[in-house]
N, C-alpha and C. Protein backbone atom coordinates (compact mmCIF):
# COMPACT_ATOMS: atom_id res chain seq x y z
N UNK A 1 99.01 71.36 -29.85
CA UNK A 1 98.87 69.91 -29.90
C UNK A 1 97.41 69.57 -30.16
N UNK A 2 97.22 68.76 -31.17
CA UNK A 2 96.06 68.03 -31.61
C UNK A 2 95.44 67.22 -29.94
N UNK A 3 94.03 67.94 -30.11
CA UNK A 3 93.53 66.95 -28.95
C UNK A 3 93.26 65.36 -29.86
N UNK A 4 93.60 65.19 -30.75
CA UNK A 4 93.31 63.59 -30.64
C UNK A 4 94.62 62.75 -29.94
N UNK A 5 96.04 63.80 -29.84
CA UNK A 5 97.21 63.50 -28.87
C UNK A 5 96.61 62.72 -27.85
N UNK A 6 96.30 63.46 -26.93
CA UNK A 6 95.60 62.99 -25.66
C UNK A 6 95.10 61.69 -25.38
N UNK A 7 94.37 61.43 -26.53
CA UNK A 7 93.55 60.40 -26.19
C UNK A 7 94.18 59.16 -26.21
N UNK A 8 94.86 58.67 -27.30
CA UNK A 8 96.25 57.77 -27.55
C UNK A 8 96.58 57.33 -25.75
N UNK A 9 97.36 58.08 -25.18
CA UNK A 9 98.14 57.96 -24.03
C UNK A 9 97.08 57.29 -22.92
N UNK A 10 95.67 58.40 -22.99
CA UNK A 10 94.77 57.74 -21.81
C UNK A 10 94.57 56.51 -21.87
N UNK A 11 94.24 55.99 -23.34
CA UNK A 11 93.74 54.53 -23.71
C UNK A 11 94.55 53.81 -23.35
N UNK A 12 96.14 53.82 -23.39
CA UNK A 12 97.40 52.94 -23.01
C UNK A 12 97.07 52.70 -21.24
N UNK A 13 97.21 54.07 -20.55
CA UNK A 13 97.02 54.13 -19.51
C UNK A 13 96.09 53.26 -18.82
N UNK A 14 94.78 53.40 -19.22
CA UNK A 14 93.33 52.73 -18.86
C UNK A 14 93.91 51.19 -19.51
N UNK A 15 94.11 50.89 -20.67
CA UNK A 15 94.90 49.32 -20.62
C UNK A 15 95.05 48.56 -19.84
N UNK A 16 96.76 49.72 -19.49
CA UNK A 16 97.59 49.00 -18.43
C UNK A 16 97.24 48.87 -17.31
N UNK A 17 96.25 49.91 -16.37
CA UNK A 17 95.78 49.62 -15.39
C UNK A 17 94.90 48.33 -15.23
N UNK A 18 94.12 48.45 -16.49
CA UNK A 18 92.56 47.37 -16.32
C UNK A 18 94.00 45.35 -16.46
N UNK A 19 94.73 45.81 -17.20
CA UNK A 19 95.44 44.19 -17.22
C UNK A 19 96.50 44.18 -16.08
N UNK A 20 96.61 45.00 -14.95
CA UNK A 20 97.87 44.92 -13.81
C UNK A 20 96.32 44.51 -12.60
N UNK A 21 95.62 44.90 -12.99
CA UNK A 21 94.48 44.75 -11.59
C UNK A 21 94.17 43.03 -11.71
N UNK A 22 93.88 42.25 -10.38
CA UNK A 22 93.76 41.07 -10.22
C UNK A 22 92.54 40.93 -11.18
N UNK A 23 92.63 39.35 -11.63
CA UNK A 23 91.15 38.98 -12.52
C UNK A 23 90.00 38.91 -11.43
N UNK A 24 88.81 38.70 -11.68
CA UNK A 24 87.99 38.48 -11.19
C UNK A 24 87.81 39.68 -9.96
N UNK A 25 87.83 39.29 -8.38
CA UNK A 25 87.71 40.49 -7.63
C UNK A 25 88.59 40.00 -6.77
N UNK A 26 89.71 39.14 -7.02
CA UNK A 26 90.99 38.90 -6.11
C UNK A 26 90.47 38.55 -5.18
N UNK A 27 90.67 39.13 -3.69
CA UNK A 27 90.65 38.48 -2.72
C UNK A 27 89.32 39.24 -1.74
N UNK A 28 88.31 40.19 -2.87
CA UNK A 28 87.40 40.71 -2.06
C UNK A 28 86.27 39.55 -1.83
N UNK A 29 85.71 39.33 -0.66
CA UNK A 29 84.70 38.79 -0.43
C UNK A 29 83.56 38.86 -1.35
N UNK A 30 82.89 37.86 -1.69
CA UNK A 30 81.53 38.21 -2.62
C UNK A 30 80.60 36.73 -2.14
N UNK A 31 79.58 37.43 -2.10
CA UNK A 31 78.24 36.47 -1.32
C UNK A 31 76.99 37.52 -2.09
N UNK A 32 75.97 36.38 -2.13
CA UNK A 32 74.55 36.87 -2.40
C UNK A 32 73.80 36.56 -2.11
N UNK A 33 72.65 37.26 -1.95
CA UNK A 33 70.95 36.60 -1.33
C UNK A 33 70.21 35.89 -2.08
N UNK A 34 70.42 34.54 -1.96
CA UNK A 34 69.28 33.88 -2.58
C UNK A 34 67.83 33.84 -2.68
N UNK A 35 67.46 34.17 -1.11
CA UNK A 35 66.01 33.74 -0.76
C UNK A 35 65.91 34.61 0.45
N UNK A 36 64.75 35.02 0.72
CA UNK A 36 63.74 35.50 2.12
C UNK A 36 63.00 34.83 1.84
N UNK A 37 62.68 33.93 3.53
CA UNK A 37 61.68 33.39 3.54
C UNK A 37 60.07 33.64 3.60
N UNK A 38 60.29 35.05 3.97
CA UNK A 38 58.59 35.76 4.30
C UNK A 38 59.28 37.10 3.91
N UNK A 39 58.35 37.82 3.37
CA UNK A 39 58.61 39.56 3.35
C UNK A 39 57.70 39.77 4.33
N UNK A 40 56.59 39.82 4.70
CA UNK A 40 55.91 39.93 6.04
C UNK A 40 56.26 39.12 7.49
N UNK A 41 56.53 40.07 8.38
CA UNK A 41 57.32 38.89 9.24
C UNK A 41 55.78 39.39 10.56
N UNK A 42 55.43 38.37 11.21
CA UNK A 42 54.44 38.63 12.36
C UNK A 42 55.32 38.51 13.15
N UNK A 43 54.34 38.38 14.40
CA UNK A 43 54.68 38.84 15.71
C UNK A 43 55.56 37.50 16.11
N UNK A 44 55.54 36.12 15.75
CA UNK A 44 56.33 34.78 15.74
C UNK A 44 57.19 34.36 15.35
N UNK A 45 56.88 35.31 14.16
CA UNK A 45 57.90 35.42 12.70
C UNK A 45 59.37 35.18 13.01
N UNK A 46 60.53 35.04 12.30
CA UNK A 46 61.73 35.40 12.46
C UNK A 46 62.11 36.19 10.66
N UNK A 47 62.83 36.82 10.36
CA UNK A 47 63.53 36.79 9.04
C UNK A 47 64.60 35.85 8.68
N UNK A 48 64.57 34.78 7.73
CA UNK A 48 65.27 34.23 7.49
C UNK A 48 65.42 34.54 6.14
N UNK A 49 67.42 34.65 5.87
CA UNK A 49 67.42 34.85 4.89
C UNK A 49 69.01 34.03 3.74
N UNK A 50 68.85 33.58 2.77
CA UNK A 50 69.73 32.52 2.37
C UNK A 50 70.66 32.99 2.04
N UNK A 51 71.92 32.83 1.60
CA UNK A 51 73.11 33.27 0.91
C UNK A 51 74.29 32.46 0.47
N UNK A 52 74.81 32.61 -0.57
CA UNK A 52 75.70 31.75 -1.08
C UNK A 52 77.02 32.67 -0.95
N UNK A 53 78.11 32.25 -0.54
CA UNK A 53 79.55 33.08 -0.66
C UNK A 53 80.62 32.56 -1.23
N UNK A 54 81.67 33.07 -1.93
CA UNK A 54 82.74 32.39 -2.55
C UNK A 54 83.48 33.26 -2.02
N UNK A 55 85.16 33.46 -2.12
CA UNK A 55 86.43 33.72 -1.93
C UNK A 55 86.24 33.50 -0.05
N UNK A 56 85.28 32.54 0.39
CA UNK A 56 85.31 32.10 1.75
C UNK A 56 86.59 32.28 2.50
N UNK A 57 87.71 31.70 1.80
CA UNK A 57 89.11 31.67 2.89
C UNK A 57 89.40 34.06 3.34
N UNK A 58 89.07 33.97 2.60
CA UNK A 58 89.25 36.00 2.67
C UNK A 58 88.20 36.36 4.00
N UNK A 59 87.67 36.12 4.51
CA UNK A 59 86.65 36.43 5.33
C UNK A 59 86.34 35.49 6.81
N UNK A 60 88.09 34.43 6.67
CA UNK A 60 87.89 33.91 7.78
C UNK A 60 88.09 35.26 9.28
N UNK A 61 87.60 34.66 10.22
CA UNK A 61 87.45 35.93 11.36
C UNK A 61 87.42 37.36 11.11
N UNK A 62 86.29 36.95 10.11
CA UNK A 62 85.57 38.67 9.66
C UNK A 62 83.79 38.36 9.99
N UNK A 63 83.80 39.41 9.85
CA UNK A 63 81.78 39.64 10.23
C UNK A 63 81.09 39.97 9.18
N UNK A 64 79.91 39.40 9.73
CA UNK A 64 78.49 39.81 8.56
C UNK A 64 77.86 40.44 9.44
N UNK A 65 77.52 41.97 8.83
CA UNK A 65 77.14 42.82 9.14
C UNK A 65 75.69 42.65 8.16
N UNK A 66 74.60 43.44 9.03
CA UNK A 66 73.29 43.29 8.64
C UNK A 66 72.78 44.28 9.20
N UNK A 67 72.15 45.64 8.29
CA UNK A 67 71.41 47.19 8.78
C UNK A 67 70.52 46.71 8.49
N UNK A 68 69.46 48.12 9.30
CA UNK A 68 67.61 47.53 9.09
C UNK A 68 67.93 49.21 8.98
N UNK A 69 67.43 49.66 7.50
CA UNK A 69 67.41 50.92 7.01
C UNK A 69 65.34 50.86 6.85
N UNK A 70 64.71 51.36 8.36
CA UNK A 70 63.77 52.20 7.92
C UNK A 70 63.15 52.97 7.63
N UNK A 71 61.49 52.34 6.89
CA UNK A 71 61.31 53.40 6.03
C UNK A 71 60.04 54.17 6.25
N UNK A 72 60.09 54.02 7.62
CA UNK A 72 58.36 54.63 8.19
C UNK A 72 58.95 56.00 8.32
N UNK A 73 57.75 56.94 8.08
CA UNK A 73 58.20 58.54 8.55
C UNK A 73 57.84 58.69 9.97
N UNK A 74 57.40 58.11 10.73
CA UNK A 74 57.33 57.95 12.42
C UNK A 74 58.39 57.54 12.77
N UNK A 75 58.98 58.46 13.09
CA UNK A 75 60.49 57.70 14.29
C UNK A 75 60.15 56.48 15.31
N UNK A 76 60.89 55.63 15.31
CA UNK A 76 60.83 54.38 16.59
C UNK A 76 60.32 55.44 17.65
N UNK A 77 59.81 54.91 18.63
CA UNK A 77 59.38 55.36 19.76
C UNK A 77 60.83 55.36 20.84
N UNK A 78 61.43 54.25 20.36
CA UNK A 78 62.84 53.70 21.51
C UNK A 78 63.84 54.40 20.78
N UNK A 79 64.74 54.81 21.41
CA UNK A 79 66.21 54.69 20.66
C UNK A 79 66.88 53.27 20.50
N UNK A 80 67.28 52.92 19.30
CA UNK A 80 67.33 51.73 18.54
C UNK A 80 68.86 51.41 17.65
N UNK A 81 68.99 49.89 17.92
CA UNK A 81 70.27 50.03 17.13
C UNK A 81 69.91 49.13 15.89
N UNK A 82 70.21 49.74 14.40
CA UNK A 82 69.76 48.90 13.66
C UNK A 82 70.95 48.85 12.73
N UNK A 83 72.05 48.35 13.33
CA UNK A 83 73.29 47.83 12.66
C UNK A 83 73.43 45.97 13.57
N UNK A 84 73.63 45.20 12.88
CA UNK A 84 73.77 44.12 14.05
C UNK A 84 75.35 43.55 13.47
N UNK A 85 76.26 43.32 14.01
CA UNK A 85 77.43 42.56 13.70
C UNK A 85 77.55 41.57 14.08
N UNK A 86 77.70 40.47 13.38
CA UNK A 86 77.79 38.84 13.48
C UNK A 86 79.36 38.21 13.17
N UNK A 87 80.04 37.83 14.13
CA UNK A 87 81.14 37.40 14.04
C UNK A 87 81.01 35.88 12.70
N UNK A 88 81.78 35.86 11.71
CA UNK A 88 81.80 34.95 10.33
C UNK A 88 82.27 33.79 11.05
N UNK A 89 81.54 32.57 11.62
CA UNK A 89 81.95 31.01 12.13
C UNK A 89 82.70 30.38 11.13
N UNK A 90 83.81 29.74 11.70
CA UNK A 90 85.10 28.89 10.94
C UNK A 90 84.69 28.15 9.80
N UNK A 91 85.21 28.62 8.93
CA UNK A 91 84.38 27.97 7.41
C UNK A 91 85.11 26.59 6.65
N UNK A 92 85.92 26.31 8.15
CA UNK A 92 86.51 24.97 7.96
C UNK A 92 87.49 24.73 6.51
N UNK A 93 87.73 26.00 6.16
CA UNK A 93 88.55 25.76 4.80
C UNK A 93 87.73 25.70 3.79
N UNK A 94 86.43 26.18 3.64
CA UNK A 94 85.44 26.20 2.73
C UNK A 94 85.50 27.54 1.88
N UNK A 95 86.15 27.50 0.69
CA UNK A 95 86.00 28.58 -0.27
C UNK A 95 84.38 29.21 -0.97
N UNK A 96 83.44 28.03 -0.79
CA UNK A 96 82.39 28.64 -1.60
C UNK A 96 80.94 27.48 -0.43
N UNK A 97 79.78 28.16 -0.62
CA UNK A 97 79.21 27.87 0.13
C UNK A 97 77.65 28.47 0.46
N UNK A 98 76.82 27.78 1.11
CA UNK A 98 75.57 28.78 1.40
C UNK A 98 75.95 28.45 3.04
N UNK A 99 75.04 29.98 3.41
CA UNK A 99 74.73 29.91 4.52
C UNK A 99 73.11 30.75 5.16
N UNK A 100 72.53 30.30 5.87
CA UNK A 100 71.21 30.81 6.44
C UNK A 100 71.53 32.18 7.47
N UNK A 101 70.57 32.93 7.61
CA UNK A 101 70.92 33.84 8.28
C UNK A 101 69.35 34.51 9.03
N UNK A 102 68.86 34.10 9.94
CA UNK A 102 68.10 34.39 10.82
C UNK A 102 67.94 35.74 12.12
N UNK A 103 66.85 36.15 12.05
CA UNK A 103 66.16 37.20 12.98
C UNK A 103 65.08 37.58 13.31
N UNK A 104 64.85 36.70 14.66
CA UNK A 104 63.52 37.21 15.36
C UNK A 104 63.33 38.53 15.26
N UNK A 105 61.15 38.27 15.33
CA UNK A 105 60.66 39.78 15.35
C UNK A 105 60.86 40.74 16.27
N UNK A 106 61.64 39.90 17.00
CA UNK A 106 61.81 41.10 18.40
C UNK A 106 62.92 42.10 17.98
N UNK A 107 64.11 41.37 17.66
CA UNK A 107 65.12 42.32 16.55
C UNK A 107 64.98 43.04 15.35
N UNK A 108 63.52 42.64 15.12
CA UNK A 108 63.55 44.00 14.02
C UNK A 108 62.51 44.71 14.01
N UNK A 109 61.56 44.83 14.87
CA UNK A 109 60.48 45.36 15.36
C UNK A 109 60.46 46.51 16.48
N UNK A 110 60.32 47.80 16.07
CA UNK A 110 60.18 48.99 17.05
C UNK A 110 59.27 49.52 16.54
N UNK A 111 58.42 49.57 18.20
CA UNK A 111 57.25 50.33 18.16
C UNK A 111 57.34 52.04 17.24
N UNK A 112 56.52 52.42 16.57
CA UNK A 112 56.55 53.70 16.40
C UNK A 112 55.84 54.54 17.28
N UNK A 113 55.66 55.92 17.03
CA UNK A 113 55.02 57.26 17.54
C UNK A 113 53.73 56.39 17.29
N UNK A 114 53.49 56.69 16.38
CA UNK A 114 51.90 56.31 15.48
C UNK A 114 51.39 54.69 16.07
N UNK A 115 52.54 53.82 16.73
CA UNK A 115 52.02 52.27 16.78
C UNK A 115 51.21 51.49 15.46
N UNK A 116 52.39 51.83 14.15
CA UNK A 116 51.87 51.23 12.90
C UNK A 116 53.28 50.49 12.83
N UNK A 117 52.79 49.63 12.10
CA UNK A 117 53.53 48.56 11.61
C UNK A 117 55.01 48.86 10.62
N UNK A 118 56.71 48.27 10.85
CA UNK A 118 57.21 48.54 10.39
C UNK A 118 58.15 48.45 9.44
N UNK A 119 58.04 49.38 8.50
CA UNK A 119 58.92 49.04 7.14
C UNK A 119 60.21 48.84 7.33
N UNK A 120 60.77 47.91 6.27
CA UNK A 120 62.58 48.02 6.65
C UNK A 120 63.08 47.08 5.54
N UNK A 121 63.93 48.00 4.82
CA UNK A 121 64.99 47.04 3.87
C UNK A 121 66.13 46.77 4.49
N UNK A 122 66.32 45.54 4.90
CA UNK A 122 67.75 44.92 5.28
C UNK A 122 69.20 45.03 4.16
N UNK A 123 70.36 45.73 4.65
CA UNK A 123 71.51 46.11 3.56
C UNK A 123 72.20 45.06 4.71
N UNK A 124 73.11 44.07 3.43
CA UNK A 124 74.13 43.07 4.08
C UNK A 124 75.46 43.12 3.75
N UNK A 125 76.39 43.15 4.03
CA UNK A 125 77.74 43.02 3.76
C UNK A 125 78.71 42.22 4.90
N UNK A 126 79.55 41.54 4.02
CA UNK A 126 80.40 41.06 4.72
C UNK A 126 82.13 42.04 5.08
N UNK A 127 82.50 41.86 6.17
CA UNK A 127 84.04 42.42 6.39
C UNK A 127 84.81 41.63 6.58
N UNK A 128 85.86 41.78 5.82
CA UNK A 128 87.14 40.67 5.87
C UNK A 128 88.34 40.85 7.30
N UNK A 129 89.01 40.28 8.14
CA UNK A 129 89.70 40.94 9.05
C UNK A 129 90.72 41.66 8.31
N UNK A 130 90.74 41.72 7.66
CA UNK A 130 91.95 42.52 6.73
C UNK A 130 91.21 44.04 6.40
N UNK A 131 90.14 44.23 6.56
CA UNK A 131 89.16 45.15 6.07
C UNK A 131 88.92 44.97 5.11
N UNK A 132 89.06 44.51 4.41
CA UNK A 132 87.48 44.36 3.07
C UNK A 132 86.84 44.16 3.23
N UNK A 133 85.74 44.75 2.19
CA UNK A 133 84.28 44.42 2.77
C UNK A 133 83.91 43.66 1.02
N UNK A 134 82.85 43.38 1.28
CA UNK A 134 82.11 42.82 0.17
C UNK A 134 81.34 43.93 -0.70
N UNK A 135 80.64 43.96 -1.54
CA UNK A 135 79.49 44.99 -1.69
C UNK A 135 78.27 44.29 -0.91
N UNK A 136 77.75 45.65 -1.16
CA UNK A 136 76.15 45.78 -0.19
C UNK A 136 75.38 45.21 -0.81
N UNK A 137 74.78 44.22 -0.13
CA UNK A 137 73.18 43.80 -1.10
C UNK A 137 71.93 44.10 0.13
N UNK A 138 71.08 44.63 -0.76
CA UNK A 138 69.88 45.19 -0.10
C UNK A 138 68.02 44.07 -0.45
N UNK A 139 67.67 43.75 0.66
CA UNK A 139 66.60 42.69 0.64
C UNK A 139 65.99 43.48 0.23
N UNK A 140 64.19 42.80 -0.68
CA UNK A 140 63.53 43.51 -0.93
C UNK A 140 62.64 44.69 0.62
N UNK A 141 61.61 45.10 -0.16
CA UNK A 141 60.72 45.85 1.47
C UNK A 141 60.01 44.59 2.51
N UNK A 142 60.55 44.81 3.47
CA UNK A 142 59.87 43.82 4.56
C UNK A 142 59.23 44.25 5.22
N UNK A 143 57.74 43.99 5.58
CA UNK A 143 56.57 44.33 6.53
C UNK A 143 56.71 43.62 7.84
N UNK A 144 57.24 44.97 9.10
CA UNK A 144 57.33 43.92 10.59
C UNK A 144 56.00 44.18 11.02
N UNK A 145 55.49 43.00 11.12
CA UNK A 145 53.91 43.56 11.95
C UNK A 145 53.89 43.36 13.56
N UNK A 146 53.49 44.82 13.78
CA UNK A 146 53.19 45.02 15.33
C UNK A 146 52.69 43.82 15.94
């Protein structure tokens, strides 16, 4: 059999899959970061950070989840939790929307070995109670100062 056989069938295949799958992203959650208000956050500081979301009704009594992935080579001095889960407030029937999203320096600030100041890209996603999640969006580098 001619391998150009093959190819015929995959292309039908890949077709029919790509036109049976929902348009757009169906019923997965999707939100994005508009804005940080400071990439340097001091000792007063909070992180605030903006976001717009659509397929809203998918994500009623689901969470926004928010990691602090850092990036100092000094381990925290503390053992530390840097996953935070935020229960998603009643979106009143709101399909599309912004919302603010705030965190004192005390929540994202651990001392290191060294007592230097610390790096951290924030990764956000939302979870649907159904389990979906959204994709990950990752803030730029944020400076927590000691």
């Amino acid at each position: 059999m001619k391998s150009g056989s093959f190819l015929i069938p995959a292309i039908i295949i890949l077709l029919a899959a790509g036109s049976c799958s929902k348009g757009g992203s169906g019923g997965k959650p999707q939100f994005s970061l508009t804005s940080i208000d400071k990439t340097t956050i001091g000792t007063n500081d909070s992180l605030v950070a903006h976001f717009k979301f659509t397929n809203g009704s998918s994500v009623q009594n689901g969470y926004f989840v928010s990691i602090l992935d850092r990036l100092n080579e000094a381990p925290a001095s503390d053992p530390v939790v840097d996953t935070i889960i935020n229960p998603i407030p009643d979106l009143e029937g709101a399909n599309k929307g912004e919302f603010r999203y705030s965190l004192p320096h005390s929540s994202l600030f651990q001392s290191t070995t060294l007592g230097q100041n610390d790096t951290v890209i924030m990764k956000f996603f939302v979870l649907s109670s159904g389990g979906v999640h959204s994709d990950t969006i990752s803030s730029p580098k944020l400076i927590i100062l000691k």
